[in-house]
N, C-alpha and C. Protein backbone atom coordinates (compact mmCIF):
# COMPACT_ATOMS: atom_id res chain seq x y z
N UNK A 1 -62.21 57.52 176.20
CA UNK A 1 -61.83 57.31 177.58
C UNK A 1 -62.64 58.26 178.45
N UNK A 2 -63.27 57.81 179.49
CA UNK A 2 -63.57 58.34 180.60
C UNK A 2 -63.41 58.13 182.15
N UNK A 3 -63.64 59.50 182.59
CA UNK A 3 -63.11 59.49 183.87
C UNK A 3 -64.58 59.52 184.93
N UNK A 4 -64.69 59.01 185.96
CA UNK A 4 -66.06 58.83 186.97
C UNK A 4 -65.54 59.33 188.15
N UNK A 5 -66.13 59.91 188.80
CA UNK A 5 -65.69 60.06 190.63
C UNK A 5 -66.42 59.20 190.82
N UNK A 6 -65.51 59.19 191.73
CA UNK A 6 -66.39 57.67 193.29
C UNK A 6 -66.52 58.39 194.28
N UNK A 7 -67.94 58.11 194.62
CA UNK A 7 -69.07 58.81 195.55
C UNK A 7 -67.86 58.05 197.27
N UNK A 8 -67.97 59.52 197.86
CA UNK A 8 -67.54 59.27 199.60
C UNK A 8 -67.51 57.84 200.20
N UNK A 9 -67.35 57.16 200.32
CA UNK A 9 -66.96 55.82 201.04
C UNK A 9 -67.00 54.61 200.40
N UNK A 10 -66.79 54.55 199.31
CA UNK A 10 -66.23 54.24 197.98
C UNK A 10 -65.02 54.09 197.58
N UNK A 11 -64.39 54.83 198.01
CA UNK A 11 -63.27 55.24 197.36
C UNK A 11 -62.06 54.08 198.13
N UNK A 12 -62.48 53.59 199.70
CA UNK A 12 -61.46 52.85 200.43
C UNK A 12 -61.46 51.45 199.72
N UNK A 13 -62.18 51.22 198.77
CA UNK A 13 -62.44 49.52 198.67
C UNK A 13 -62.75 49.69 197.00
N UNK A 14 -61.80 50.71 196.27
CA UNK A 14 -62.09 50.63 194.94
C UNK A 14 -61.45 50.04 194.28
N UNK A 15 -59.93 49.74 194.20
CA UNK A 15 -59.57 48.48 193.83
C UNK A 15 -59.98 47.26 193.70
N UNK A 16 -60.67 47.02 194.58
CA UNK A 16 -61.10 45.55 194.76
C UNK A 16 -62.65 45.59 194.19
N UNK A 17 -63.53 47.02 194.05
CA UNK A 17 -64.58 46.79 193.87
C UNK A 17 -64.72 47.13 192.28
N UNK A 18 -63.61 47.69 191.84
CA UNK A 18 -63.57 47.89 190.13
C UNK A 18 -63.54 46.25 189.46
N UNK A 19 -62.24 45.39 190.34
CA UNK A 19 -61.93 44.15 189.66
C UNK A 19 -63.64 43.29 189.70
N UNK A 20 -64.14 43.46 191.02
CA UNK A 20 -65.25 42.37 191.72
C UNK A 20 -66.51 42.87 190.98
N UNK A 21 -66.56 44.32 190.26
CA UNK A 21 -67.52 44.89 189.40
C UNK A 21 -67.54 43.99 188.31
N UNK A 22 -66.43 43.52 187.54
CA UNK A 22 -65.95 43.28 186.49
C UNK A 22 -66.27 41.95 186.36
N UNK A 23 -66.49 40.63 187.49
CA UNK A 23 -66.93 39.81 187.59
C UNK A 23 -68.52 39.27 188.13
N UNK A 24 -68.95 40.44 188.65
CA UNK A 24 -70.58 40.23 189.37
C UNK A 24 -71.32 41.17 187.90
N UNK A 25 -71.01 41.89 187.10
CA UNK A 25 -71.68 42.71 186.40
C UNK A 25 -71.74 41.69 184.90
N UNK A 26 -70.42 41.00 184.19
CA UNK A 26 -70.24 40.49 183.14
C UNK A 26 -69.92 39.50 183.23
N UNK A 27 -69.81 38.77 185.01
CA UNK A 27 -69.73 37.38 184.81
C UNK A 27 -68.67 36.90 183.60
N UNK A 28 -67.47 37.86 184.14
CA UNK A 28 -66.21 36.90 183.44
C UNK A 28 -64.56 37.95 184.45
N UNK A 29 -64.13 36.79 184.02
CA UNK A 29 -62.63 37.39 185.37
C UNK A 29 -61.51 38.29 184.09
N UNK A 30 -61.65 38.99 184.68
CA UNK A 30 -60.50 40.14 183.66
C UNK A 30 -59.22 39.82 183.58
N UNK A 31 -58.70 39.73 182.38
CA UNK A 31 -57.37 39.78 182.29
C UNK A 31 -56.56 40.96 183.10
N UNK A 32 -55.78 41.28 183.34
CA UNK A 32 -55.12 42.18 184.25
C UNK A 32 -53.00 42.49 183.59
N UNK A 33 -53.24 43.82 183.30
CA UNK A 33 -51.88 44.26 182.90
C UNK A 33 -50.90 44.81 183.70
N UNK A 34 -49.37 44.53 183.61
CA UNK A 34 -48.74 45.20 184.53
C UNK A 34 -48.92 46.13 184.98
N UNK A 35 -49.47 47.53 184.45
CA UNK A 35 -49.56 48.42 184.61
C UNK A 35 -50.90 48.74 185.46
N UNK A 36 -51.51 47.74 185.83
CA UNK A 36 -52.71 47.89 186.77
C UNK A 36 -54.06 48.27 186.11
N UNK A 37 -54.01 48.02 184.81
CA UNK A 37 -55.41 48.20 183.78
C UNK A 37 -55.92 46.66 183.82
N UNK A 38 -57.37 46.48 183.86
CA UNK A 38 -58.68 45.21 183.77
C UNK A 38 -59.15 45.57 182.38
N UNK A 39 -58.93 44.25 182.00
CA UNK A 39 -59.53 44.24 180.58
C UNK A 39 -60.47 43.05 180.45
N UNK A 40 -61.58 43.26 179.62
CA UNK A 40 -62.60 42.29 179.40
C UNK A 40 -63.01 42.73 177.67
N UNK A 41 -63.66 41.65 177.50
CA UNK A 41 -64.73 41.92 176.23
C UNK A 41 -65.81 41.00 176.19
N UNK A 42 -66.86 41.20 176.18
CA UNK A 42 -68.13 41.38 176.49
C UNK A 42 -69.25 41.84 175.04
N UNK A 43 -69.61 41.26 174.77
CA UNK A 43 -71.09 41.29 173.84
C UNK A 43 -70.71 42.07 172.76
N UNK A 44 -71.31 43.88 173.13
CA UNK A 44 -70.91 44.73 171.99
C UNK A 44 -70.12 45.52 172.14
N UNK A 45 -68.96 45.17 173.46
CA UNK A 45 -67.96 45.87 173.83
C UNK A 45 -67.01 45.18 173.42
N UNK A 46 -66.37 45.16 172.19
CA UNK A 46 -65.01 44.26 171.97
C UNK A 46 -64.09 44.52 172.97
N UNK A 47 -63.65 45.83 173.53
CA UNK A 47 -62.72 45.96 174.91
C UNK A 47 -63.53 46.77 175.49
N UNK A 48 -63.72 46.49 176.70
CA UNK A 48 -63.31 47.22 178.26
C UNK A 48 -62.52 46.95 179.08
N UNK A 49 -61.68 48.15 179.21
CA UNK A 49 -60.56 48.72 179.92
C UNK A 49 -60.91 49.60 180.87
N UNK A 50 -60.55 48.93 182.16
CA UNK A 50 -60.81 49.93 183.53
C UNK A 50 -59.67 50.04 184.26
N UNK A 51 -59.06 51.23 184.82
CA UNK A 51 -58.46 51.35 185.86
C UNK A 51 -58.35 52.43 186.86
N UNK A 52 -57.11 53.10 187.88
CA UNK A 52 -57.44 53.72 189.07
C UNK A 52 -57.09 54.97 188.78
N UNK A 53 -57.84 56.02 188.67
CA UNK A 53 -57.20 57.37 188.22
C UNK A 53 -56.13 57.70 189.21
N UNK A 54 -55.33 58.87 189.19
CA UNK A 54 -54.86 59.40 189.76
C UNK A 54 -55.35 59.56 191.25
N UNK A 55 -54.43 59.22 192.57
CA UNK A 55 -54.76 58.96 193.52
C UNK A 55 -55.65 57.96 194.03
N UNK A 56 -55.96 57.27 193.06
CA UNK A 56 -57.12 56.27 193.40
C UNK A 56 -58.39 57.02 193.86
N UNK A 57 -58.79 57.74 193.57
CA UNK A 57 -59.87 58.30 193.72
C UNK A 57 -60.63 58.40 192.77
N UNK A 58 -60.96 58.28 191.17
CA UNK A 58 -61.37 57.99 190.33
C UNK A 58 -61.42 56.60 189.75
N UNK A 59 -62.21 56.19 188.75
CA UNK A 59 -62.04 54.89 187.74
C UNK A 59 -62.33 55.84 186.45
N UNK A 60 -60.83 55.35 186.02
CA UNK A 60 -61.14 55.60 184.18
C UNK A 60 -61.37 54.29 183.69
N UNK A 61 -62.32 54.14 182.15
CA UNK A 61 -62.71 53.36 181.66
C UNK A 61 -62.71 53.76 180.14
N UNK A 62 -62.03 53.15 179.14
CA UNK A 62 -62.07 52.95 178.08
C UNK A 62 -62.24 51.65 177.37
N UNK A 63 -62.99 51.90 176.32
CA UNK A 63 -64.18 51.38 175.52
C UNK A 63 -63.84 50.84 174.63
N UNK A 64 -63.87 50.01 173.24
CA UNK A 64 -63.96 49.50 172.09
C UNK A 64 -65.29 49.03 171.94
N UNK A 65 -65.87 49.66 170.56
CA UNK A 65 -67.64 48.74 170.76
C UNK A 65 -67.60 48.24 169.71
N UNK A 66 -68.71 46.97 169.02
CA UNK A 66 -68.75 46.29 168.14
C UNK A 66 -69.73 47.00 167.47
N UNK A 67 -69.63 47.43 166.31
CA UNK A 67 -70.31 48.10 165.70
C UNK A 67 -71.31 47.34 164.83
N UNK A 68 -70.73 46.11 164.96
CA UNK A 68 -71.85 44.88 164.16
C UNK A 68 -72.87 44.34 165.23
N UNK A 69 -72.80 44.59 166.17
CA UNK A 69 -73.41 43.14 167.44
C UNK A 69 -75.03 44.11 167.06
N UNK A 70 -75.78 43.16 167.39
CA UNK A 70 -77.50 43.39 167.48
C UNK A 70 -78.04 44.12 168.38
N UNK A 71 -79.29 44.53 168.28
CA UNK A 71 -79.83 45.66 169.16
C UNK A 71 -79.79 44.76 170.78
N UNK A 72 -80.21 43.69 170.29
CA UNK A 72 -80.49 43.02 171.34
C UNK A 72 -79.18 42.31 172.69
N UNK A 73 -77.56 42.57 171.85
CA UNK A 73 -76.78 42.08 172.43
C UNK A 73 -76.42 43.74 173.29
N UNK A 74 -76.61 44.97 172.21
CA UNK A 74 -76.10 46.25 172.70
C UNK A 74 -76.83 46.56 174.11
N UNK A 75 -78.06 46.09 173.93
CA UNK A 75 -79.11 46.40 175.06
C UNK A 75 -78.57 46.05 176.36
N UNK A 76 -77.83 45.00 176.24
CA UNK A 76 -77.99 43.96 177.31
C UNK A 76 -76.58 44.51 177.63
N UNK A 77 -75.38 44.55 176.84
CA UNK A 77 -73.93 45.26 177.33
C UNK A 77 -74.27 46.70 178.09
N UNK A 78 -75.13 47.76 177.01
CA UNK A 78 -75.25 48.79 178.16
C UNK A 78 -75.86 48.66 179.62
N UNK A 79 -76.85 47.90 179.83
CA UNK A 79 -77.37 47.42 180.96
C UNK A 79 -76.19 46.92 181.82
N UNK A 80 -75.36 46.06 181.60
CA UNK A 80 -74.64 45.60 182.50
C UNK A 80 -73.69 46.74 182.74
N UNK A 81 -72.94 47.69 181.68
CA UNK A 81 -72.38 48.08 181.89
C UNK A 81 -72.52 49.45 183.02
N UNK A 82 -74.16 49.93 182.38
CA UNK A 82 -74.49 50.88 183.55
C UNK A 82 -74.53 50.44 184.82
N UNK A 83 -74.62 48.77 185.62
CA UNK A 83 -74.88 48.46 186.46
C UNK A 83 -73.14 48.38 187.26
N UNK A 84 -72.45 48.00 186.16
CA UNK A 84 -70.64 47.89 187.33
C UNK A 84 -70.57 49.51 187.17
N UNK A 85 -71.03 50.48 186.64
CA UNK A 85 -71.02 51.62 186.80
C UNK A 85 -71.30 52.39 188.37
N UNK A 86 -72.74 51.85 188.33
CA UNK A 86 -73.16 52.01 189.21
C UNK A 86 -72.53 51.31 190.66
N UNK A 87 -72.17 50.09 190.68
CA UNK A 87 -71.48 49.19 191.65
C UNK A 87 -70.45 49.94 191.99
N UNK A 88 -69.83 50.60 191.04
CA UNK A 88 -68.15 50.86 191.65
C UNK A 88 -68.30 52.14 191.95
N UNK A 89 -68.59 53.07 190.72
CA UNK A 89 -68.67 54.70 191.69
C UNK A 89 -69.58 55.20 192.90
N UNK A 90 -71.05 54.06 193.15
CA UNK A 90 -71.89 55.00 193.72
C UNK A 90 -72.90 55.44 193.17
N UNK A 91 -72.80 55.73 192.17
CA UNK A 91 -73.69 56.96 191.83
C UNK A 91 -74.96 56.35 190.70
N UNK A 92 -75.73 56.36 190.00
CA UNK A 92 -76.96 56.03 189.56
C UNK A 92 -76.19 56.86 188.35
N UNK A 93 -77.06 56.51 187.07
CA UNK A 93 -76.60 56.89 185.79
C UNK A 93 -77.28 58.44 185.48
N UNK A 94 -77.96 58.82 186.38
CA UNK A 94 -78.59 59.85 186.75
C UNK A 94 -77.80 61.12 187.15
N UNK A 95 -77.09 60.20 188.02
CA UNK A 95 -76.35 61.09 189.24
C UNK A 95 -75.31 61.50 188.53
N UNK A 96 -74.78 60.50 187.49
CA UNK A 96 -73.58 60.70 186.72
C UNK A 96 -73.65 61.92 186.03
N UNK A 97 -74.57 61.41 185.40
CA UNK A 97 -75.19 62.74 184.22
C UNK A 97 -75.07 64.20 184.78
N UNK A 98 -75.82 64.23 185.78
CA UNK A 98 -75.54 65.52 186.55
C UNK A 98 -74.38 66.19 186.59
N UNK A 99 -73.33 64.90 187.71
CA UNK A 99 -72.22 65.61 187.72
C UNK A 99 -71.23 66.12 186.82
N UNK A 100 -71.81 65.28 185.21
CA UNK A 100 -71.07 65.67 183.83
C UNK A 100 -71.80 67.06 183.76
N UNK A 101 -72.83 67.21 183.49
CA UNK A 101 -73.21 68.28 183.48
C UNK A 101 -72.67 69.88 184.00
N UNK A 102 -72.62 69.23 185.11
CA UNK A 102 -71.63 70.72 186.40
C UNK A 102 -70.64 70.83 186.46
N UNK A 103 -69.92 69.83 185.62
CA UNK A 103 -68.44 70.35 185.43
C UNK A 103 -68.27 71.08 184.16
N UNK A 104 -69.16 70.86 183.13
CA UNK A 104 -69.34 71.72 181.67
C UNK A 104 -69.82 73.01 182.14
N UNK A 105 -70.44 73.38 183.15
CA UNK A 105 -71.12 74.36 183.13
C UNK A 105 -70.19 75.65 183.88
């Protein structure tokens, strides 16, 4: 499980832009749990699970991966996946990195 900040003006339209990530990135509509968790599965992600951290100011996202799927299906899941990454927090996979970085440090 992980947790992402959402970059400054982001944060008003993250509900709607976690679910609308989930459909423009993997091109499929998420199942949706009472509890306000989006679930999909996708290529070499048997589950992804997204929802609103605390205060709605974060997206946590937890994972299941297929440990069988091909280089060529993994390629293409991380790609998309870095891209609703990118869609919903803001931030470039770059930017991410960083800010993991400065909170270890």
């Amino acid at each position: 499980m992980q947790e992402y900040k959402i970059k400054r003006g982001y944060t008003k339209q993250l509900a709607d832009s976690m679910v609308q990530g989930l459909r423009d990135q993997f091109e499929i509509e998420p199942a949706v749990s009472e509890d306000g968790h989006y679930t999909i599965s996708y290529g070499a992600l048997l589950r992804l699970e997204v929802w609103l951290g605390e205060g709605g100011k974060t997206l946590i996202v937890d994972t299941e991966a297929d440990r069988n799927a091909d280089d060529e299906t993994i390629i293409d899941t991380n790609r998309r996946f870095r891209n609703y990454l990118q869609q919903v927090t803001g931030y470039t996979a770059k930017e991410r990195t960083k800010k993991v970085k400065k909170m270890l440090d």
